[in-house]
Structures are given as structure tokens and as C-alpha cells.
Protein backbone atom coordinates (compact mmCIF):
# COMPACT_ATOMS: atom_id res chain seq x y z
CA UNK A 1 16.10 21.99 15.83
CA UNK A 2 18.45 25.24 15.43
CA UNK A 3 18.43 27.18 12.39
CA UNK A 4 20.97 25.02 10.66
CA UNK A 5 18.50 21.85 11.80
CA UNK A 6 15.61 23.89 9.76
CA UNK A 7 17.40 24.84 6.73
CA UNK A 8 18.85 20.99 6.07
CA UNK A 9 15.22 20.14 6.87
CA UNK A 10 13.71 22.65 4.62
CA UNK A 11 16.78 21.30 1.62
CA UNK A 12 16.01 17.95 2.55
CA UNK A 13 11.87 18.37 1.59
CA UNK A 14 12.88 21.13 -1.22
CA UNK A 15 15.24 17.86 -2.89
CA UNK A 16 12.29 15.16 -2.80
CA UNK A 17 13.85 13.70 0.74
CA UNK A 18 11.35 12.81 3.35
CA UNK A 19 11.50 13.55 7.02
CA UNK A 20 9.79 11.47 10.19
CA UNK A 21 5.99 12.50 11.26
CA UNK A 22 6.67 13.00 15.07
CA UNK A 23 3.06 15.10 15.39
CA UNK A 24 1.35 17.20 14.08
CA UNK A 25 0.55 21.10 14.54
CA UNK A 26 -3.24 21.13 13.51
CA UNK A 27 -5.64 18.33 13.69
CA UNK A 28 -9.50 18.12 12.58
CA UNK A 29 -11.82 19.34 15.31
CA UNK A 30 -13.92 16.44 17.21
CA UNK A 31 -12.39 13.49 15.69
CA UNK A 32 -9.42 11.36 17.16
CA UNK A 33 -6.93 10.75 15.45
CA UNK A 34 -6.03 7.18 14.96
CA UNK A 35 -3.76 5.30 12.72
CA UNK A 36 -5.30 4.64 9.38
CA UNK A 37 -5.54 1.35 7.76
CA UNK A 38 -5.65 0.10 4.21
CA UNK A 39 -9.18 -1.60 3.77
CA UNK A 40 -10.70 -0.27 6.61
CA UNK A 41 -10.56 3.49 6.26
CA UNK A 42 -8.23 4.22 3.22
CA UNK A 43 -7.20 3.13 -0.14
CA UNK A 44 -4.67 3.21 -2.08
CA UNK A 45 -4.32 2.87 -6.06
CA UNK A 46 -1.16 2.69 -8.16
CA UNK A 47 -1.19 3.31 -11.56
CA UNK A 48 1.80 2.71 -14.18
CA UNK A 49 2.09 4.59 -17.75
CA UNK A 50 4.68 3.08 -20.15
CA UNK A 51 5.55 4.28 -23.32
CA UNK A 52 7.97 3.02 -25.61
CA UNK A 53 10.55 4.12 -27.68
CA UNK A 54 8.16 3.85 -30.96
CA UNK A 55 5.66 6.09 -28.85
CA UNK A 56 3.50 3.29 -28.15
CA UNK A 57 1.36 2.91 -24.80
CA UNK A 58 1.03 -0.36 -22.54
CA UNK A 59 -2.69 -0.87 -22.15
CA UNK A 60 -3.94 -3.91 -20.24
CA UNK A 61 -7.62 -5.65 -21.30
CA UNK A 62 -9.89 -5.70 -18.09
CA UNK A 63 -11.32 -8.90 -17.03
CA UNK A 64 -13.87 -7.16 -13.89
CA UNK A 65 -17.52 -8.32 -14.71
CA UNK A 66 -18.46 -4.36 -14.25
CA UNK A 67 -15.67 -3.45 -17.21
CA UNK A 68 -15.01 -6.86 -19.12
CA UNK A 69 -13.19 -6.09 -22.83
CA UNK A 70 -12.66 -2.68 -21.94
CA UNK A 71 -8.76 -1.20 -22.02
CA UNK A 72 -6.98 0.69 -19.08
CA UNK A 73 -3.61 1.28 -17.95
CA UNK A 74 -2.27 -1.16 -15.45
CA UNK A 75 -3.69 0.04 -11.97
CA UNK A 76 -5.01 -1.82 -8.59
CA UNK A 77 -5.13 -1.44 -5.34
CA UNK A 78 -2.48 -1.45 -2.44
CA UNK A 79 -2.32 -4.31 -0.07
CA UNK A 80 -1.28 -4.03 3.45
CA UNK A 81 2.10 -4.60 4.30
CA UNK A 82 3.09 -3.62 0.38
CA UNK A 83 5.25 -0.40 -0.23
CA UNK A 84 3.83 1.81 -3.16
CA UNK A 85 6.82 0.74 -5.38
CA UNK A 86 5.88 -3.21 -4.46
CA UNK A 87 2.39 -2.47 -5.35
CA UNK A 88 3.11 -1.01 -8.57
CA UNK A 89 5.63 -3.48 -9.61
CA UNK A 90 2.69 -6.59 -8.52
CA UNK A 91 -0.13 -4.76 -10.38
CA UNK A 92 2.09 -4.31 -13.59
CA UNK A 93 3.43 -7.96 -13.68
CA UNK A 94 -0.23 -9.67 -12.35
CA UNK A 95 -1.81 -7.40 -15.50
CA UNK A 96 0.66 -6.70 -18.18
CA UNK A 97 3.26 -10.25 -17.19
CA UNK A 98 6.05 -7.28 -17.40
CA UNK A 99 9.02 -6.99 -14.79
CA UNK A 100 9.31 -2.66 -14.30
CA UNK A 101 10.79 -0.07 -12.17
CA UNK A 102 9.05 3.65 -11.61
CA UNK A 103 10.67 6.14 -13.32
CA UNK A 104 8.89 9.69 -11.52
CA UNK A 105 5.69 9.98 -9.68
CA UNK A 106 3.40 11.86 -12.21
CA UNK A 107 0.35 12.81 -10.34
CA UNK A 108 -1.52 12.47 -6.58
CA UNK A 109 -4.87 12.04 -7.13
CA UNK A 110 -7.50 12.30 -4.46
CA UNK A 111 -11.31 12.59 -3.41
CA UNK A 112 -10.43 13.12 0.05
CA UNK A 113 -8.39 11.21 2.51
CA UNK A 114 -10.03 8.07 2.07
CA UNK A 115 -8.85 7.40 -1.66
CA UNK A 116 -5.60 8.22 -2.93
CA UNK A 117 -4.17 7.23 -6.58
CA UNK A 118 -0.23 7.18 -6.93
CA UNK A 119 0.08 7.51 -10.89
CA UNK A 120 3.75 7.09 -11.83
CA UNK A 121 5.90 6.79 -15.13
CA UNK A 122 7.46 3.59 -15.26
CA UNK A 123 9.69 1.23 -17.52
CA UNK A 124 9.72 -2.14 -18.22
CA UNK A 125 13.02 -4.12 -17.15
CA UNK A 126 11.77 -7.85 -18.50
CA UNK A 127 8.88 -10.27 -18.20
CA UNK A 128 6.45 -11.46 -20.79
CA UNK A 129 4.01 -9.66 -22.10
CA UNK A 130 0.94 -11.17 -21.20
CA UNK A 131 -1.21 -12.83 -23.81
CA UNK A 132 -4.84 -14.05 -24.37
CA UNK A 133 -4.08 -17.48 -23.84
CA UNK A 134 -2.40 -15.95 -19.76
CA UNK A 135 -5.83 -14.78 -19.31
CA UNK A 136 -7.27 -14.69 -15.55
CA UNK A 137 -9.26 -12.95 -13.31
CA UNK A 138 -6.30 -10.00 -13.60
CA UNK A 139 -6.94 -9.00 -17.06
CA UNK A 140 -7.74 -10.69 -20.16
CA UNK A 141 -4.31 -9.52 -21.95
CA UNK A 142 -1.65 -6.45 -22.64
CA UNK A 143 -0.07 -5.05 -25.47
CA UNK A 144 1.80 -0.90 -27.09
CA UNK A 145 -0.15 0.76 -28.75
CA UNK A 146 0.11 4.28 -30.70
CA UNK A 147 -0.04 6.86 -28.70
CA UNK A 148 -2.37 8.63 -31.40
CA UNK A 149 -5.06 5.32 -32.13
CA UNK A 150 -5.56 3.35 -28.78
CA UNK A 151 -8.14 0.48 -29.15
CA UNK A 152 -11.45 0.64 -28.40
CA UNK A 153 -13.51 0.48 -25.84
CA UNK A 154 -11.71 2.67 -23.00
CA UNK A 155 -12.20 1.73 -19.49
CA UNK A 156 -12.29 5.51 -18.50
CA UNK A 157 -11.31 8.72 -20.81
CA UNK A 158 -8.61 9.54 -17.71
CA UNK A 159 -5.97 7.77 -19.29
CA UNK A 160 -6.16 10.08 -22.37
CA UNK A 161 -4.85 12.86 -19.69
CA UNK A 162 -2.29 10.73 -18.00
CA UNK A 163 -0.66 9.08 -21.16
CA UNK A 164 -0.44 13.27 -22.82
CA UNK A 165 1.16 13.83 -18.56
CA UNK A 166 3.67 10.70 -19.05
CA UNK A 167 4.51 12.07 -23.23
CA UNK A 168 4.82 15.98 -22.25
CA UNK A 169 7.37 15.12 -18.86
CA UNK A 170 9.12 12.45 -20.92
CA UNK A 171 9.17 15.65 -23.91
CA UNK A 172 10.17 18.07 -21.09
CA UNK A 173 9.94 17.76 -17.28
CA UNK A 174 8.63 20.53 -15.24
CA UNK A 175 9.80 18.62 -12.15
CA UNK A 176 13.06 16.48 -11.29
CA UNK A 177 12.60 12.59 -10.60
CA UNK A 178 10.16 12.26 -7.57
CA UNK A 179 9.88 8.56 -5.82
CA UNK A 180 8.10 7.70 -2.66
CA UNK A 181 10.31 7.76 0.44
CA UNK A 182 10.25 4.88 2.67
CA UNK A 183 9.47 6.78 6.17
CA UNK A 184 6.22 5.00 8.69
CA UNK A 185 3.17 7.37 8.84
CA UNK A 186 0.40 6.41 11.09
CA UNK A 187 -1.99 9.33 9.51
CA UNK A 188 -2.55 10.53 6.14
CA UNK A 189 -0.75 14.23 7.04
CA UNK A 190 0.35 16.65 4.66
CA UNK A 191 3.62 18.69 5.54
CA UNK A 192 3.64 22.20 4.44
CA UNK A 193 6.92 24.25 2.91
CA UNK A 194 4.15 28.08 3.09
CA UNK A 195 5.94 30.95 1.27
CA UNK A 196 4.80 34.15 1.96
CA UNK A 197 7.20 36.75 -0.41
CA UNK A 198 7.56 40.47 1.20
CA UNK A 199 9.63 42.55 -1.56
CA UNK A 200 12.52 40.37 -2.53
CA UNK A 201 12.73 38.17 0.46
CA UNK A 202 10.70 34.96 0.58
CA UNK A 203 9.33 33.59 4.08
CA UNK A 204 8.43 30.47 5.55
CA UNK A 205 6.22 29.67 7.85
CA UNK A 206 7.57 27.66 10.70
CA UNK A 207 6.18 25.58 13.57
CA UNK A 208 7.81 26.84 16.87
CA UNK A 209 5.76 24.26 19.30
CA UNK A 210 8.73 22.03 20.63
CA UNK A 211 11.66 23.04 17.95
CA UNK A 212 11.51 25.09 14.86
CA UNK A 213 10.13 22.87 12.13
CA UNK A 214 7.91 23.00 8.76
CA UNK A 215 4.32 22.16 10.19
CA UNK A 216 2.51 19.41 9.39
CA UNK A 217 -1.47 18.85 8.96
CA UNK A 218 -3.89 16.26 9.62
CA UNK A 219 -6.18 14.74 7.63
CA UNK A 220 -9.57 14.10 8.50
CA UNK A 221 -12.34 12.21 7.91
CA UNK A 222 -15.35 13.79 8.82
CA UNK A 223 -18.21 14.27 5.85
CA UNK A 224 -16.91 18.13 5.03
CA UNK A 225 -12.84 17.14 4.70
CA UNK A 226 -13.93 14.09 2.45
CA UNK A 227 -16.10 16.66 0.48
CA UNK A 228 -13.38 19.64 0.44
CA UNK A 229 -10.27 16.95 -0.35
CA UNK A 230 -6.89 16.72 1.03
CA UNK A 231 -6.59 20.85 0.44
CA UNK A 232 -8.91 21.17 3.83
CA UNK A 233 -6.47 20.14 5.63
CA UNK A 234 -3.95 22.71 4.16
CA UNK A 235 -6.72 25.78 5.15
CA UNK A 236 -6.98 24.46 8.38
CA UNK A 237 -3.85 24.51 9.54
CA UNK A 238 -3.35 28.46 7.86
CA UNK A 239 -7.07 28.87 9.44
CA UNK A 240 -5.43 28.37 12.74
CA UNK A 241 -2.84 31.00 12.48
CA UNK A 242 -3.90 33.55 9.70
CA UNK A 243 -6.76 35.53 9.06
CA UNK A 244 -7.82 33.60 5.62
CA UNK A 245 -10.05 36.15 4.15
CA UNK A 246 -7.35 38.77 3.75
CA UNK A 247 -5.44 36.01 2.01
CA UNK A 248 -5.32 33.83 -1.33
CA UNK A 249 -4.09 30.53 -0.67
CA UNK A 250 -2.80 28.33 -3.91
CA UNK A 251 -1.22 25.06 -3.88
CA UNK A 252 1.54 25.07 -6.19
CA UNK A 253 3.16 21.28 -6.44
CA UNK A 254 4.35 18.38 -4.69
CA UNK A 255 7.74 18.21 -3.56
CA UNK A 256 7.69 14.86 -2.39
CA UNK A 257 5.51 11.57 -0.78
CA UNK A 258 6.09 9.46 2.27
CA UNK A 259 5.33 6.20 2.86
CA UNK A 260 6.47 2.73 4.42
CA UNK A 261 3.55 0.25 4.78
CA UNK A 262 5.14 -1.87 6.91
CA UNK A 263 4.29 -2.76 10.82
CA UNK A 264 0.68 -2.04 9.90
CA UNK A 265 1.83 2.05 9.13
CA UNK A 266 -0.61 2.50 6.56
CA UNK A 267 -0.37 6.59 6.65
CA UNK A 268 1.51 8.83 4.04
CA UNK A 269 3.14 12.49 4.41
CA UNK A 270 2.58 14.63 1.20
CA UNK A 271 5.40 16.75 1.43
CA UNK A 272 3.54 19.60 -0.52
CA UNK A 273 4.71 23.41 -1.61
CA UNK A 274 1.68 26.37 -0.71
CA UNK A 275 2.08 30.14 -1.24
CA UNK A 276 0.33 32.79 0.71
CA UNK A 277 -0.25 36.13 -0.64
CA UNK A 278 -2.63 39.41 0.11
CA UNK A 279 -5.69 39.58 -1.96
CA UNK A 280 -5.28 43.43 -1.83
CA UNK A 281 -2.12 45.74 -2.25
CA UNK A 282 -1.58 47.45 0.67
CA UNK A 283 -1.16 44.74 3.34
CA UNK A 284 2.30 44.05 5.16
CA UNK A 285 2.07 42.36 8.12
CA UNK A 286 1.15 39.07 8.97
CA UNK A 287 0.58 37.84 12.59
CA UNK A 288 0.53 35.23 14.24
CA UNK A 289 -0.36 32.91 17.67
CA UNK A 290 2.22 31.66 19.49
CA UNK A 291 2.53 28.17 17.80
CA UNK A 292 3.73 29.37 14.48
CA UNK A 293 6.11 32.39 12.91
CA UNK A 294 7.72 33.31 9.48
């Protein structure tokens, strides 16, 4: 990739476009790396947040033995095979009876690789809104709410922070429309756009293994990266080229997500934005090995 090839590449992630996972530049130590697979080693949960012109929220009644009567938004888990948008749009209609389309991805929540929630805005485009009399094994009904007095009981107190997420971006977003992009991944990987900012000129760290490109990461599964989250994978790779303890590290947003689902490619790319400065003034130069540069 020449220089031109990296900057489109570098606009392309920067815009919420996805690029292919050809490999990756850091792996976790002692552990193959094979393709992951919903049900087996990963999962996957979409969640939708609706509100309404009249500031109302779409809460769904729970039929699960464990949580029977209590109110959540409408969430489930991925199915093989399923894009994250077909999830989302099966969960919503199975809970709520509601045709919808995702507005923005929200949030990425995680506790490690091995669970992953995709927690979008969304609006509803049609359906019926599901009843007592549709009840099933799905949920027991749906119906808006206000915003200010949501029934009683509450499945978990996370949906107080998500519904405030969904009414402060629809009040004023902090980021532009983000949707998945439909590219395979075999692994869960996270692709890195590192700034490092030297007086007024901002660098990026660059893979230069093969052609110039914006490294990508691993993640594993061993006991410590499921403990540490998704972020190990993020120090590992800077590990492997910077000396960490001269350096804070800080994740500042995700620029974009990656996923296909189909042809058993269970994996997603988090196309996420990390900055890199000294912990002490005084500092200037930053080396590396062969495999990476600024």
C-alpha cells in the first residue's frame, strides 16, 4: 500500500468505512488462533432503544423463568449465519411485534472477547405492537413509556444508562451515524488508528510488515485477556513496540465495527481510535522494532 493507499485507508476507518482483516500484527502468546464461532466460544447480544416522538421508551415484558414480569429493552442473542442488523431487526419484531431499522450504534459493550453487546438506536418502520394476548416464550408483551416513570419491576438498572445514551445523542450527537459494515472476520481483532501528537503535528502509528497499513490486534482468550477485556489486546500490540511504562495509553472512541456472519465468519473488527502520550514532560522520541513506525 503506498502512501496514497494509507491515507484513503486511514479516511476510509476515520468515516465509519470498514476495511478486510488479511492478518494481524500481534497475536496472544501460546494460544492459536482459530476462527471463532457463535455458541461455541463467543456471543453476541443486540440491543435496540426506541424512543418516540412524545419521549416515550419501548420496553418489552420478559417471559424467562429467571426474570418473568420484569421489563427490559428488546435484546437477545445473535444466531449464526445472522448479520448484527438481522439480529436486531428478529429480536425487536419476536419481542416488541415491531418492523425497525438501526438508526447509530450507541455503545460496544464487553467482558472480554467472549461476550460482546451491540446496543444501537433504532426506529420503528411498522408492525404491531405486541400485546398480552401475542404472549410466548419471547416476552409476555411491549408498550412507550415516559421516559421519566418506566414501570416497575426493571429487568436490570442498565437500561436507565442506555435510554439517558439514546435521549442525550438524539438531544445532541457527539458522534456521526455509525452502522456495522458487512466485511468476514474469522477473529474477534481490533484495528488500531494510535495518535501520538509531537508539537502541532499528529502521528500514526503504522504497520510496515508486508505494506504500510493501520495494525490490527488479536483477541484472546486465555483467563488474563477475558479478565483485562478487549483493551488487552490494545496494550499488547503497543507492548510489542513501545516501552509502556513511559507511556499513558487511553482509548478514546469507536470509529467503526465489522462484521458479516455469513460462511460461518463469526469474528468482528472494532475499528477503534487510541492516543499515546508521555507520562512526563521531557520525552521526544519514540522507537521502535522493525515491524511498526510513526
Amino acid at each position: 500500500m503506498a502512501s496514497e493507499g494509507l491515507a484513503g485507508a486511514l479516511a476510509a476507518v476515520l468515516g465509519g468505512r470498514g476495511l478486510s482483516v488479511h492478518s494481524c500484527d500481534s497475536e496472544p502468546a501460546g494460544e492459536p488462533l482459530a476462527p471463532v464461532r457463535l455458541r461455541k466460544n463467543v456471543c453476541y447480544v443486540v440491543l435496540a432503544v426506541f424512543l418516540n416522538e412524545q419521549d416515550e421508551v419501548l420496553l418489552i415484558q420478559e417471559a424467562k423463568k429467571e426474570c418473568r414480569g420484569s421489563w427490559y429493552l428488546p435484546a437477545g442473542r445473535m444466531e449464526p449465519g445472522e448479520t448484527i442488523v438481522e439480529a436486531l431487526q428478529r429480536e425487536v419484531k419476536e419481542e416488541a411485534g415491531l418492523h425497525c431499522e438501526p438508526l447509530t450504534l450507541l455503545s460496544v459493550e464487553e467482558r472480554g472477547p467472549s461476550w460482546i453487546r451491540f446496543v444501537f438506536l433504532a426506529r420503528a418502520t411498522g408492525g404491531i405492537l405486541k400485546t398480552s394476548k401475542e404472549a410466548d416464550a419471547e416476552s409476555l408483551q411491549a408498550g412507550w413509556y415516559p421516559r421519566t416513570s418506566l414501570p416497575t419491576p426493571l429487568r436490570a438498572q442498565d437500561l436507565l444508562h442506555l435510554v439517558e445514551l439514546a435521549a442525550q445523542y438524539r438531544q445532541q450527537a457527539r458522534h456521526p451515524l455509525t452502522l456495522p459494515q458487512e466485511l468476514p472476520c474469522s477473529l474477534v481483532c481490533q484495528r488500531l488508528v494510535a495518535t501520538f501528537t509531537s508539537v502541532q503535528t499528529v502521528w500514526v502509528l503504522v504497520g510496515t510488515v508486508g505494506m504500510p497499513h493501520l495494525p490490527v490486534t488479536a483477541c484472546g482468550f486465555t483467563p488474563m485477556e477475558q479478565r483485562g477485556g478487549i483493551k488487552m489486546a490494545i496494550l499488547r500490540l503497543l507492548q510489542e513496540c513501545l516501552t509502556l511504562h513511559h507511556l499513558a495509553v487511553e482509548t478514546r472512541g469507536l470509529l467503526g465495527l465489522q462484521h458479516l456472519g455469513k460462511d460461518h465468519a463469526d469474528g468482528i473488527c472494532l475499528n477503534v481510535l487510541v492516543t499515546v502520550a508521555f507520562r512526563n514532560p521531557g520525552w521526544d522520541v519514540l522507537t521502535f522494532p522493525p515491524a511498526f513506525e510513526w
